[in-house]
Protein backbone atom coordinates (compact mmCIF):
# COMPACT_ATOMS: atom_id res chain seq x y z
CA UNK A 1 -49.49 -127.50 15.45
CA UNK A 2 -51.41 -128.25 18.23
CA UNK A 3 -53.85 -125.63 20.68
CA UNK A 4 -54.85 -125.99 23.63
CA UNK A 5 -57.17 -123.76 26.10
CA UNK A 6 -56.43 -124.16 29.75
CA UNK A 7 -57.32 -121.95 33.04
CA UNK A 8 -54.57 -120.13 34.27
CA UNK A 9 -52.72 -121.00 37.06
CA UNK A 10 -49.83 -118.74 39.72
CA UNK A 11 -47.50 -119.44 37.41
CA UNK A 12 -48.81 -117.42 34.88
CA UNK A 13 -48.87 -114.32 35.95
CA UNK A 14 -45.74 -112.84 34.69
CA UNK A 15 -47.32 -113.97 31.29
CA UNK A 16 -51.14 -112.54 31.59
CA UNK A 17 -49.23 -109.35 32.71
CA UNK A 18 -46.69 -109.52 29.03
CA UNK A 19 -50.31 -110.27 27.38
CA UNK A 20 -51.77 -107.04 29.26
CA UNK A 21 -49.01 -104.50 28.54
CA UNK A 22 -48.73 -106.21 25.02
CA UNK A 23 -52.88 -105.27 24.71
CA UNK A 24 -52.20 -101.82 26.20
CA UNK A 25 -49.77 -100.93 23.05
CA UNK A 26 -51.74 -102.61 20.73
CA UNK A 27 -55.17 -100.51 21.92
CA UNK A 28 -52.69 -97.63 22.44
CA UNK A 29 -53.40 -97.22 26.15
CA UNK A 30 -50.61 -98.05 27.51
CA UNK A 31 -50.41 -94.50 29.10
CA UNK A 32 -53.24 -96.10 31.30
CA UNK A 33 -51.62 -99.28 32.94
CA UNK A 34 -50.64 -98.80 36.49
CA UNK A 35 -51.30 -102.14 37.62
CA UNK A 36 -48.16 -104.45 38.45
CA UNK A 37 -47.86 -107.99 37.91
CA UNK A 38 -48.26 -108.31 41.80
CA UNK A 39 -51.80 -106.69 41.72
CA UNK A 40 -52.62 -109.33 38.73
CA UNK A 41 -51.06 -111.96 40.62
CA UNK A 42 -52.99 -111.16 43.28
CA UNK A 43 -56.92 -110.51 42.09
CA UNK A 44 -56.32 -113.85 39.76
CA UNK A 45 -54.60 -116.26 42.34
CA UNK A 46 -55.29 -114.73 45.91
CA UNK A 47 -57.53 -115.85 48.88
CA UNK A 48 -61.04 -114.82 47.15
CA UNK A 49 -60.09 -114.29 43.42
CA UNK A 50 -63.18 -112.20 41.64
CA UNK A 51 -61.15 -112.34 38.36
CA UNK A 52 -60.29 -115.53 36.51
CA UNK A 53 -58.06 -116.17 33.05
CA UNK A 54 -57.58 -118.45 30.69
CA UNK A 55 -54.46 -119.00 28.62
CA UNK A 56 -53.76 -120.22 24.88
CA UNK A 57 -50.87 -122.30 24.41
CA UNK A 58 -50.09 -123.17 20.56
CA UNK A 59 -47.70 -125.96 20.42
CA UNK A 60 -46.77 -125.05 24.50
CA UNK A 61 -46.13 -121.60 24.31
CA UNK A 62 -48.40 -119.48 26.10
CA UNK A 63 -50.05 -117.02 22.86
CA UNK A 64 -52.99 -115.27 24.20
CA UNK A 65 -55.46 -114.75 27.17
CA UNK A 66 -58.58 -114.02 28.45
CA UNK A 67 -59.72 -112.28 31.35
CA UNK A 68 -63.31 -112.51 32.76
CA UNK A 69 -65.22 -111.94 35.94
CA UNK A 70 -68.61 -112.82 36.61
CA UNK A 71 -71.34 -110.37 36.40
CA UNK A 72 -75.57 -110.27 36.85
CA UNK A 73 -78.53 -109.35 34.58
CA UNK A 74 -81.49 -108.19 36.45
CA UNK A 75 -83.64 -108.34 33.94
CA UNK A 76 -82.52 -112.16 33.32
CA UNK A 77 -82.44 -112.78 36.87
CA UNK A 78 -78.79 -114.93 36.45
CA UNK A 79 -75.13 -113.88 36.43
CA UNK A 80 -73.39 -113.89 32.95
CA UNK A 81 -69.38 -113.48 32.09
CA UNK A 82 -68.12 -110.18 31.15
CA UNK A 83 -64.75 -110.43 29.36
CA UNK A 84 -62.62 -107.78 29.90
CA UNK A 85 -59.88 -108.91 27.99
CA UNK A 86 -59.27 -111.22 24.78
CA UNK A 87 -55.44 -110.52 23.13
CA UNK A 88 -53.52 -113.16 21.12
CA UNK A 89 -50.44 -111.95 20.11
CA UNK A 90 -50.16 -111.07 16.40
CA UNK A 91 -47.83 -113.90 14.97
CA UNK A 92 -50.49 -115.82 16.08
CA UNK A 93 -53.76 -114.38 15.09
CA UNK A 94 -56.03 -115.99 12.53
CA UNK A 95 -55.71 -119.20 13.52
CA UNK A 96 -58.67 -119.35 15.25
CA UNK A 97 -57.03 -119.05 18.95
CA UNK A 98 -58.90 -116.23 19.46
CA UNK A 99 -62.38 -117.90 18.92
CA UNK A 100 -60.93 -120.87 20.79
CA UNK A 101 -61.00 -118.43 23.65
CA UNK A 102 -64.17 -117.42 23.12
CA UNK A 103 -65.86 -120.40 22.50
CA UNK A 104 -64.51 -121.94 26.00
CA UNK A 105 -66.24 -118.73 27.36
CA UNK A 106 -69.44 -119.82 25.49
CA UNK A 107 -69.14 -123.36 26.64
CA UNK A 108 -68.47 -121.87 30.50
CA UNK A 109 -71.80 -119.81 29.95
CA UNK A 110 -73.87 -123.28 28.87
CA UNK A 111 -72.70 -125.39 31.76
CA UNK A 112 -73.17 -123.16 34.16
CA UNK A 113 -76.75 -121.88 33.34
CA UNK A 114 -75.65 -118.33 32.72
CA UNK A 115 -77.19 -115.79 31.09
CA UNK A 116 -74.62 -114.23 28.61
CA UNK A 117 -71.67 -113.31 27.60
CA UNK A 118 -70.80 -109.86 26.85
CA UNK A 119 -67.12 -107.99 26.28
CA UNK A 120 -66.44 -104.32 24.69
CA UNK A 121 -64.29 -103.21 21.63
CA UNK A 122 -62.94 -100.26 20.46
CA UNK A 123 -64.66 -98.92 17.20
CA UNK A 124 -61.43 -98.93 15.35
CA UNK A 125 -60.55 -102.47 15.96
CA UNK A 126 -62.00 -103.67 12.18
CA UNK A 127 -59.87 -107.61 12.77
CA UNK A 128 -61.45 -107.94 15.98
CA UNK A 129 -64.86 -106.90 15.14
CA UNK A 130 -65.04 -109.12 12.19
CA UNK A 131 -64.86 -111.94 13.94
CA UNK A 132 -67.19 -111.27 16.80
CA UNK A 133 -69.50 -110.63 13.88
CA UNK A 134 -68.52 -114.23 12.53
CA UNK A 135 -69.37 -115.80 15.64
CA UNK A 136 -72.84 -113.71 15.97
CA UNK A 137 -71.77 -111.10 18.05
CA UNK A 138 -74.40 -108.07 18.29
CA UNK A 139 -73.16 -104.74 18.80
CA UNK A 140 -75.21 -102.91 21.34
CA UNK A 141 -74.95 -99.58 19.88
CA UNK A 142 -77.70 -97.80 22.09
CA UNK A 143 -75.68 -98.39 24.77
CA UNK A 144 -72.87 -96.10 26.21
CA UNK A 145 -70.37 -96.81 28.93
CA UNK A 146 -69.76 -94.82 31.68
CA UNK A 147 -66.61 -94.54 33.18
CA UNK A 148 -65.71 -92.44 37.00
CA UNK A 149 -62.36 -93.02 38.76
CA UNK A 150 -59.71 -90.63 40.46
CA UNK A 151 -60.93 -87.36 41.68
CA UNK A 152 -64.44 -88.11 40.23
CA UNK A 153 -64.77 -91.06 41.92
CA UNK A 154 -63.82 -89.87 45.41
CA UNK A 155 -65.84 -86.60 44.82
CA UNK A 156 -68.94 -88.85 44.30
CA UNK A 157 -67.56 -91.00 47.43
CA UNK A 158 -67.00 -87.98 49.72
CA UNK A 159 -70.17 -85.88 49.17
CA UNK A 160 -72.68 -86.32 52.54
């Protein structure tokens, strides 16, 4: 059996969008998608991408993903990677394709001189959070996200 981590290219994108409806069930939030596999097609492989993916391949079939955009630390004074998604579908979980993911992401962070690398997870998610705490992961429990969009957002946008 053979793995192999590679960046993903056009062709892909009917694949990272299986990967993001597949991660939508899984988290139970699939209420939530309204993107289209053109939109993902689009911010990954248009004229400025601002979003970037790589894709797991275990013996040539396409298994899992990650999704990650760069982001900044002031206090650090460099940009970092935030990863917004990680999913590798479940016949193929703990085989280490998942930390294979995340240790290209690691390896991205040391080349390029950045700062961190930071991602969420839901509470619930006991698999996932054992191995972030495996790799040294540190929960950053004083911290809580914030969230606008829809009518809260354009309130916000609208007011003088």
């Amino acid at each position: 059996m053979s793995l192999v981590i590679r960046r993903a290219e056009e062709r892909d994108a009917s694949v990272i969008f299986s990967f993001i409806r597949e991660l939508a069930e899984y988290e139970r939030l699939a209420h939530e998608v309204d993107a289209t596999e053109a939109d993902i097609a689009k911010a990954l492989f248009g004229e400025n991408p601002r979003v970037f993916a790589d894709i797991a391949e275990w013996d040539g079939e396409p298994v899992g993903f990650a999704l990650w955009f760069y982001n900044f630390s002031t206090f650090r004074g460099r940009h970092g990677i935030y990863l917004e998604d990680l999913f590798v579908r479940p016949a193929f979980r703990s085989k280490g394709i998942g930390k294979a993911l995340l240790r290209r992401l690691a390896s991205r962070c040391l080349d390029e001189g950045l700062a961190r690398l930071e991602w969420w997870v839901l509470d619930w998610n006991e698999p996932a959070l054992g191995v972030y705490r495996s790799i040294g992961a540190i929960p950053m429990d004083e911290w809580t996200v914030q969230r606008m969009s829809g009518d809260a957002l354009k309130q916000l946008a609208e007011e003088p």
